[in-house]
Protein backbone atom coordinates (compact mmCIF):
# COMPACT_ATOMS: atom_id res chain seq x y z
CA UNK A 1 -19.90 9.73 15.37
CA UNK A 2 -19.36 6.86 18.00
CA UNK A 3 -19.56 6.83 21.10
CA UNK A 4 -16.69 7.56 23.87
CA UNK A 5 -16.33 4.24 25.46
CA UNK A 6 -13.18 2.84 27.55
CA UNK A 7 -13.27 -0.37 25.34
CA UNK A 8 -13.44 1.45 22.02
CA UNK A 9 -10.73 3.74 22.85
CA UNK A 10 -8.51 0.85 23.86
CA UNK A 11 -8.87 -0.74 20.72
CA UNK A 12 -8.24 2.28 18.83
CA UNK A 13 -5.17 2.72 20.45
CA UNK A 14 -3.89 -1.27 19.76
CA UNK A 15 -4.87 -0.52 16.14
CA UNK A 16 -3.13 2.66 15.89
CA UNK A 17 0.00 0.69 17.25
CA UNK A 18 -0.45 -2.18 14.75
CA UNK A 19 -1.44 0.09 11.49
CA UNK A 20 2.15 1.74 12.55
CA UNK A 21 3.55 -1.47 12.94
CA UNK A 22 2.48 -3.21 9.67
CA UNK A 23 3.52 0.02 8.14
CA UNK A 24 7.70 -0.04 9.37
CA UNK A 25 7.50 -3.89 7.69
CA UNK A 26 6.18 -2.72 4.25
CA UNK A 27 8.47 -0.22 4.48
CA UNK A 28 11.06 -3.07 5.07
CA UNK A 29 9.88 -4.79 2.60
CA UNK A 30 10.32 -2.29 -0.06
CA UNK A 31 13.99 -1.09 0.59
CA UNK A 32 14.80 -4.91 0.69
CA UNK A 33 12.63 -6.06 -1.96
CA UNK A 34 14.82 -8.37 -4.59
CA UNK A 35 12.47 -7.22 -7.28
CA UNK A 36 10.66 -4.65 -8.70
CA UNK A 37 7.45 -6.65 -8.35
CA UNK A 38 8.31 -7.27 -4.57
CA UNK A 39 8.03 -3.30 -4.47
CA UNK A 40 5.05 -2.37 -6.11
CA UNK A 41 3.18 -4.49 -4.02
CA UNK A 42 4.76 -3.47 -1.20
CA UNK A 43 3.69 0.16 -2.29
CA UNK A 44 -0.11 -1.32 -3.09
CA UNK A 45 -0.16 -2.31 0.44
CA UNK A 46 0.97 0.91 2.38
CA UNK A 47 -1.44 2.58 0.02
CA UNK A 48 -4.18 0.21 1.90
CA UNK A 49 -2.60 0.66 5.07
CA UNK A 50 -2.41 4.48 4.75
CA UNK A 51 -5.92 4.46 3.99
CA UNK A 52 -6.88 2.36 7.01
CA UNK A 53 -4.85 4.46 9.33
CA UNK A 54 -6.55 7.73 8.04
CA UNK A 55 -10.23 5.82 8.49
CA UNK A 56 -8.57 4.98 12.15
CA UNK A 57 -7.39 9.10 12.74
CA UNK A 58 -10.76 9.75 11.61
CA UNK A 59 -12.60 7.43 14.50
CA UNK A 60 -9.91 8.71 17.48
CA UNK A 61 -10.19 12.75 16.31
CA UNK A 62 -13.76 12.54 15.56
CA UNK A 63 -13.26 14.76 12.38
CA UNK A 64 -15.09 13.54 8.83
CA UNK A 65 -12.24 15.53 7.02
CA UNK A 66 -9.83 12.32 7.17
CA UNK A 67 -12.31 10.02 5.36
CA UNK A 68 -12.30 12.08 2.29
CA UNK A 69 -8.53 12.61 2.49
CA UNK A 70 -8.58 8.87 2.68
CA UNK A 71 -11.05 7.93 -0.35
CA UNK A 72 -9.29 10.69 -2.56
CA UNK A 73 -5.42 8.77 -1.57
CA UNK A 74 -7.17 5.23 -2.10
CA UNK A 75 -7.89 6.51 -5.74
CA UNK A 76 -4.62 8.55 -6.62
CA UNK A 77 -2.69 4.86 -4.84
CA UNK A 78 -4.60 2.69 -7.38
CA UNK A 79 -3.87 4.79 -10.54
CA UNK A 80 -0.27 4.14 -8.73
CA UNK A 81 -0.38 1.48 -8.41
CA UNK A 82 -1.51 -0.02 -11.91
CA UNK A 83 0.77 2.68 -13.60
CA UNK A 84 3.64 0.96 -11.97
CA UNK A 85 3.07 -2.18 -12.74
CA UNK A 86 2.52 -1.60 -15.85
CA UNK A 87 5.55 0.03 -16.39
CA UNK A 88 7.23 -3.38 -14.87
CA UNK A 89 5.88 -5.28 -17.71
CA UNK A 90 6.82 -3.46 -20.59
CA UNK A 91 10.25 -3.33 -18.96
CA UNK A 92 10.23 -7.23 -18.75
CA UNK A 93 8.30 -7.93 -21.79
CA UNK A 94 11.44 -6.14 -23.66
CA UNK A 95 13.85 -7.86 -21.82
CA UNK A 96 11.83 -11.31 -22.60
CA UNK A 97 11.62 -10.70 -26.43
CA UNK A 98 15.39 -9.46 -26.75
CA UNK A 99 16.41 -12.97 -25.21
CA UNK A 100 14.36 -15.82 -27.47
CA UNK A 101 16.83 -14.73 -30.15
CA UNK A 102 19.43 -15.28 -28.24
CA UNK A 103 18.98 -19.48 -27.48
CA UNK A 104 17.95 -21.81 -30.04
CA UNK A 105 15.10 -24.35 -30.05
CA UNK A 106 15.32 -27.81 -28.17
């Protein structure tokens, strides 16, 4: 794979600690969220993050197995992803039609 260098296993080790650390603020950010669209994109990105730390365990264990694991999470994240979202918006666009009734014009 690559080779065993002192400088390259430094700097997998910083981003190890920083894919861990991004990771406990999504995960902040998605228990305090104020919306449901502050949490699906919160989700989206741990999905990427996920898949970055797997492409990362895949460089420090030099095993191939991890970038498959990753590329078949990137694609079950995405479906997801836009399944979410798309459940948002038919759950707002109800919410949006129910009210015009409700407040008239000008």
């Amino acid at each position: 794979m690559t080779p065993n260098t002192p400088f390259l296993a430094v700097c997998e080790q910083i981003s190890v600690f920083l894919l861990l650390a991004a990771m406990a603020l999504v995960l902040w950010r998605m228990a305090k969220g104020p919306t449901g669209a502050d949490r699906v994109i919160a989700m989206d990105l741990l999905s990427v993050l996920v898949v970055a730390f797997l492409v990362t365990a895949s460089m420090v264990a030099p095993e191939t197995s991890y970038l498959d694991v990753a590329i078949a999470y990137a694609c079950i994240a995405f479906l997801g992803a836009v399944a979410l979202a798309r459940f948002i918006y038919r759950a707002t666009r109800g919410q949006s039609e129910r009210c015009k009734g409700e407040f008239p014009d000008g």
